[in-house]
C-alpha atoms as a PDB file:
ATOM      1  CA  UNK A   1      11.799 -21.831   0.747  1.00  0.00           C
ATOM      2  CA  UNK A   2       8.018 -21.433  -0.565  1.00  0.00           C
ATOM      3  CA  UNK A   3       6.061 -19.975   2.185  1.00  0.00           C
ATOM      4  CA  UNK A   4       2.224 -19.116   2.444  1.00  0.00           C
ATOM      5  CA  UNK A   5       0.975 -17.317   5.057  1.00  0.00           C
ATOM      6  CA  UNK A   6      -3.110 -17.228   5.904  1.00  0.00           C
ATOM      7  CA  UNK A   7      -4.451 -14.421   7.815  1.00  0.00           C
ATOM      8  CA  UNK A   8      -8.219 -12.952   8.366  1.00  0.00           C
ATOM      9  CA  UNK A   9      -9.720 -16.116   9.384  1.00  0.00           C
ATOM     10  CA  UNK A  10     -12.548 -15.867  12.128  1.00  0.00           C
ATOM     11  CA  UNK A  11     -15.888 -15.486  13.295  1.00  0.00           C
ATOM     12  CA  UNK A  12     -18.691 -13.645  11.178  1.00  0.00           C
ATOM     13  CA  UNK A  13     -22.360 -14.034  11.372  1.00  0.00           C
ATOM     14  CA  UNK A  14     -24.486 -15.477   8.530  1.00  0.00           C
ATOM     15  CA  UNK A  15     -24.815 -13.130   5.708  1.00  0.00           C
ATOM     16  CA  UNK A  16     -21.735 -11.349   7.169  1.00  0.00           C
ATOM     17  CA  UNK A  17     -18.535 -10.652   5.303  1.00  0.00           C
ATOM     18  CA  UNK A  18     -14.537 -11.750   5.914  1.00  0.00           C
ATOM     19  CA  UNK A  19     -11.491 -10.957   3.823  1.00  0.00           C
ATOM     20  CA  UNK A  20      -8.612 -13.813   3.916  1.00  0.00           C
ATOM     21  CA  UNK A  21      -5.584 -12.674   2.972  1.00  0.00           C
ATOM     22  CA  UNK A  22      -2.432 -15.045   1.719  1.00  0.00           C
ATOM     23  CA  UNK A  23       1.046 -13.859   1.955  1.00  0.00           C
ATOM     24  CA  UNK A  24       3.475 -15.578  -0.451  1.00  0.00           C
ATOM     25  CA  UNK A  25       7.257 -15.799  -0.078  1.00  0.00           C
ATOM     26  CA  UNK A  26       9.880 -18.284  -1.252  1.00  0.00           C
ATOM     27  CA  UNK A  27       8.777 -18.049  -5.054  1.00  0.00           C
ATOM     28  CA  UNK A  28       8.349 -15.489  -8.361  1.00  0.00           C
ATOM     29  CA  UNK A  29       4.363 -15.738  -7.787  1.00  0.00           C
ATOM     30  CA  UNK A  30       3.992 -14.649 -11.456  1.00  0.00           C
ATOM     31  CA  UNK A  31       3.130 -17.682 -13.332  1.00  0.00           C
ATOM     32  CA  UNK A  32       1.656 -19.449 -10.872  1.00  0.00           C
ATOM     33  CA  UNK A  33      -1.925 -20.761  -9.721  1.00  0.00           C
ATOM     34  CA  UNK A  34      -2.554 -19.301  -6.501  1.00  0.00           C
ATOM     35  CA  UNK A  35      -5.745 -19.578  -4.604  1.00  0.00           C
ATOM     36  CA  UNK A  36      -7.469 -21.290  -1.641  1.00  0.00           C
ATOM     37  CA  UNK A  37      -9.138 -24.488  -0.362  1.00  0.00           C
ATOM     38  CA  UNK A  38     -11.672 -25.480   2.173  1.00  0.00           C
ATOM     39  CA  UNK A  39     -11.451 -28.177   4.475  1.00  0.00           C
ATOM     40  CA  UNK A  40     -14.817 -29.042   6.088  1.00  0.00           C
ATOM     41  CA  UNK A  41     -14.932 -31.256   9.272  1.00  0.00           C
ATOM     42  CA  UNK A  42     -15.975 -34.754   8.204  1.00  0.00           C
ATOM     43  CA  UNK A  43     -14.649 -34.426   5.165  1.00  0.00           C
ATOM     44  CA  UNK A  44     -11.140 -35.937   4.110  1.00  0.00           C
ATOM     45  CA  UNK A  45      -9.992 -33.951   1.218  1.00  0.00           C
ATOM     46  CA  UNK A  46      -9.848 -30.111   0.654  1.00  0.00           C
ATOM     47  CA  UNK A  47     -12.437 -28.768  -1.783  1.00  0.00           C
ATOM     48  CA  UNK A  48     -11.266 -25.647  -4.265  1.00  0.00           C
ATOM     49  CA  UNK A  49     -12.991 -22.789  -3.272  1.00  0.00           C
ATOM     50  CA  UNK A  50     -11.337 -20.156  -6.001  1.00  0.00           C
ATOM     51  CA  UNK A  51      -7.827 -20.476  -7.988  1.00  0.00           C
ATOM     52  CA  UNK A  52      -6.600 -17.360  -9.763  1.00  0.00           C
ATOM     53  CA  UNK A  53      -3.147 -17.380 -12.153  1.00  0.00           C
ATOM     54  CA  UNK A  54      -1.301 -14.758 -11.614  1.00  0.00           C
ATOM     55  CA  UNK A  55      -0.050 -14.629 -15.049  1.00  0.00           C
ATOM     56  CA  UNK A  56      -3.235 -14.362 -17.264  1.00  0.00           C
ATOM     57  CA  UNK A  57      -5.524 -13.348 -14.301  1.00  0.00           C
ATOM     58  CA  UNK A  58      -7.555 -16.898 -15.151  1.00  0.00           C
ATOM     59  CA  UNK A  59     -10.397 -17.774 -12.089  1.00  0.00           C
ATOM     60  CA  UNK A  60     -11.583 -20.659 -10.924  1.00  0.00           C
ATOM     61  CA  UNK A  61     -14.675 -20.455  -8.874  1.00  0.00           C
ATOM     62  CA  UNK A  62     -16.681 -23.279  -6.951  1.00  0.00           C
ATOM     63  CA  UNK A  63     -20.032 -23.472  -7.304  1.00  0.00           C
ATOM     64  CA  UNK A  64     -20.701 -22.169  -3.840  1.00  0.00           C
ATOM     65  CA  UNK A  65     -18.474 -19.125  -3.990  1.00  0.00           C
ATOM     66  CA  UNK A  66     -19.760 -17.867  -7.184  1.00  0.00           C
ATOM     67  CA  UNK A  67     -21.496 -14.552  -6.595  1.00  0.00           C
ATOM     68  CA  UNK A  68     -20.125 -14.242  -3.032  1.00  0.00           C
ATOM     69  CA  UNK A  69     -16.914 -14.740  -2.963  1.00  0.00           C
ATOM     70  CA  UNK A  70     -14.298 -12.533  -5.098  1.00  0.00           C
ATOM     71  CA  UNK A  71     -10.574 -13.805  -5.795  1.00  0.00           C
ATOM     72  CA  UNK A  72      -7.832 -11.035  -6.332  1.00  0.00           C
ATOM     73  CA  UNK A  73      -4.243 -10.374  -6.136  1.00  0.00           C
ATOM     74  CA  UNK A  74      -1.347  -8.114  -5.665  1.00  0.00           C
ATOM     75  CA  UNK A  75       1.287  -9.358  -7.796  1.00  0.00           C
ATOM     76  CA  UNK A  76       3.616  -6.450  -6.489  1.00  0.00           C
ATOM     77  CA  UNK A  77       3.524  -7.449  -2.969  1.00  0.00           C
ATOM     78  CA  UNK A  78       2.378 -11.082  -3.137  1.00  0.00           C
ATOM     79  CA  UNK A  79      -0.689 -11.058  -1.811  1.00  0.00           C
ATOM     80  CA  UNK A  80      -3.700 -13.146  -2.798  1.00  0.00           C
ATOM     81  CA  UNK A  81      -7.270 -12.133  -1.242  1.00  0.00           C
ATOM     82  CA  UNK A  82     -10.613 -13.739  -0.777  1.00  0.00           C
ATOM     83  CA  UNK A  83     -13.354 -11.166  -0.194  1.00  0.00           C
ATOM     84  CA  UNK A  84     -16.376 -13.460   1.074  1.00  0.00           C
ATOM     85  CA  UNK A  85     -19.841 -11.683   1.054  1.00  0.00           C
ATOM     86  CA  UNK A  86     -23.237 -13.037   1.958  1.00  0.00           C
ATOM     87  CA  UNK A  87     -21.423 -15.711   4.396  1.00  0.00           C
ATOM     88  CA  UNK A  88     -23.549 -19.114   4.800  1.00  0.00           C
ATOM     89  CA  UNK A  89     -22.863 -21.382   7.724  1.00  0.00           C
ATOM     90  CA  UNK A  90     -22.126 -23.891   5.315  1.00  0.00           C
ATOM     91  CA  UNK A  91     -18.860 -21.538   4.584  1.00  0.00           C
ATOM     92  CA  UNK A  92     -17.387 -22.572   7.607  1.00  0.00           C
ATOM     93  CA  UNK A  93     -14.218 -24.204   7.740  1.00  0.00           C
ATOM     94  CA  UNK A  94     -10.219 -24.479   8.172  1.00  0.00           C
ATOM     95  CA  UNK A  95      -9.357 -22.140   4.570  1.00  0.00           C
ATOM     96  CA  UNK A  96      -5.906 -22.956   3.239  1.00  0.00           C
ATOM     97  CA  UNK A  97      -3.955 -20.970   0.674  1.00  0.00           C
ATOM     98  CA  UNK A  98      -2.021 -23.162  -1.665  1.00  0.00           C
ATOM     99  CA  UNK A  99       0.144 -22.329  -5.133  1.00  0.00           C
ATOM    100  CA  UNK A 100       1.328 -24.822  -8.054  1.00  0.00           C
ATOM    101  CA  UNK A 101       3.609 -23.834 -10.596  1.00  0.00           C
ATOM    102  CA  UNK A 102       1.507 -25.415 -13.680  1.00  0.00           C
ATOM    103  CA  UNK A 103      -1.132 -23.024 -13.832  1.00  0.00           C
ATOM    104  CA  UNK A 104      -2.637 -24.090 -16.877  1.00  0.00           C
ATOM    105  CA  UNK A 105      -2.833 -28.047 -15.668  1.00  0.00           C
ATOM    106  CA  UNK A 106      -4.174 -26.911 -11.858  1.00  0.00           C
ATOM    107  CA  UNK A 107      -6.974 -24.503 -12.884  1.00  0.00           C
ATOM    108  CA  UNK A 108      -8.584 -27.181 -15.891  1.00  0.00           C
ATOM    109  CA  UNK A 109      -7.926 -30.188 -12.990  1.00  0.00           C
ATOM    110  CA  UNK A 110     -10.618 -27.699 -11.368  1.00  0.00           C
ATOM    111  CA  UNK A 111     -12.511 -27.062 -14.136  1.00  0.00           C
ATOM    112  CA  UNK A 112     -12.817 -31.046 -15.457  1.00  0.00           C
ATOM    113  CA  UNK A 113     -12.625 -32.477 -11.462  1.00  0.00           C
ATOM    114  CA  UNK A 114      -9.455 -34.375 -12.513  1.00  0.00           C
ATOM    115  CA  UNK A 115      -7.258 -34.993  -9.295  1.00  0.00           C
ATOM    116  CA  UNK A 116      -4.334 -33.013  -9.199  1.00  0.00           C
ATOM    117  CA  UNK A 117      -2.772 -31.905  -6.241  1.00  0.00           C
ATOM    118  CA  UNK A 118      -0.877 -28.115  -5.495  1.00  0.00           C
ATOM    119  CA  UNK A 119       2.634 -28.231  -4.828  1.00  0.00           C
ATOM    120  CA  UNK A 120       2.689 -25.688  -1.737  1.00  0.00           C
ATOM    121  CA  UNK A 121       0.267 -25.195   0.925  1.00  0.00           C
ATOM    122  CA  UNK A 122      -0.106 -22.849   4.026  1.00  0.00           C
ATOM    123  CA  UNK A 123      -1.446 -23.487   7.358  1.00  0.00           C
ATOM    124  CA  UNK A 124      -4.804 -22.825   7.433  1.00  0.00           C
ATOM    125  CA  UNK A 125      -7.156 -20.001   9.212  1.00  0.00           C
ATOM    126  CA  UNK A 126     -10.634 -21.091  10.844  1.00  0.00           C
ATOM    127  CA  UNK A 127     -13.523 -19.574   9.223  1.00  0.00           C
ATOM    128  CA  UNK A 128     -16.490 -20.022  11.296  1.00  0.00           C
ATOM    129  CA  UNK A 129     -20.036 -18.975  10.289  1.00  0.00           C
ATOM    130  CA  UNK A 130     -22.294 -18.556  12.799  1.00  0.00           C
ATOM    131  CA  UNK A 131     -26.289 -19.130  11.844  1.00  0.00           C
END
């Protein structure tokens, strides 16, 4: 059973930094787009924040996390991290890791805005940003 696991979620102060972590189980993780997704409150749908494939090492980055934020893996273990620097208040939100085994049709859905929706998804951890 595919399992993702969100931890280092929490409170950090504008222009402070948080590391999510992701822990995958259930699947090969090679070959796969792995990365996370922001839901804001009054929003209805999750918005990419960055997608990495494990095979080729591909990113996807949102506009807003370029710069700050810094995808990265270990395939080894099966661990995907976000290291978020320069936190805005705007950051906050519930952050959700999520996989899909087409790689190469998830990350250009990103790139092009074309819906496509990941196959697995975790639980979520609160990000809060304080002003």
């Amino acid at each position: 059973e595919v399992e993702l696991v969100e931890s280092g979620g929490g409170l950090a102060p504008a222009g402070g930094s948080l590391r999510l972590s992701c822990a995958a189980s259930g699947f090969s993780f090679e070959g796969y787009a792995i990365g996370w997704f922001r839901q804001v409150p009054g929003k209805k749908k999750r918005e990419a924040v960055s997608v990495v494939s494990t095979g080729d090492g591909k990113t996807y980055y949102d506009y807003s996390a370029k710069g700050r934020f810094t995808i990265s893996t270990d395939n080894a273990k099966k661990l995907v991290y976000l290291q978020m620097n320069n936190l805005k208040a705007e950051d906050t939100g519930v952050y959700y890791c999520a996989a899909d085994r087409r790689p190469d049709i998830s990350i250009l859905s990103l790139e092009t805005g074309i819906d496509w929706e990941f196959d697995n998804w975790g639980r979520g951890t609160q990000v809060t940003v304080s002003p």
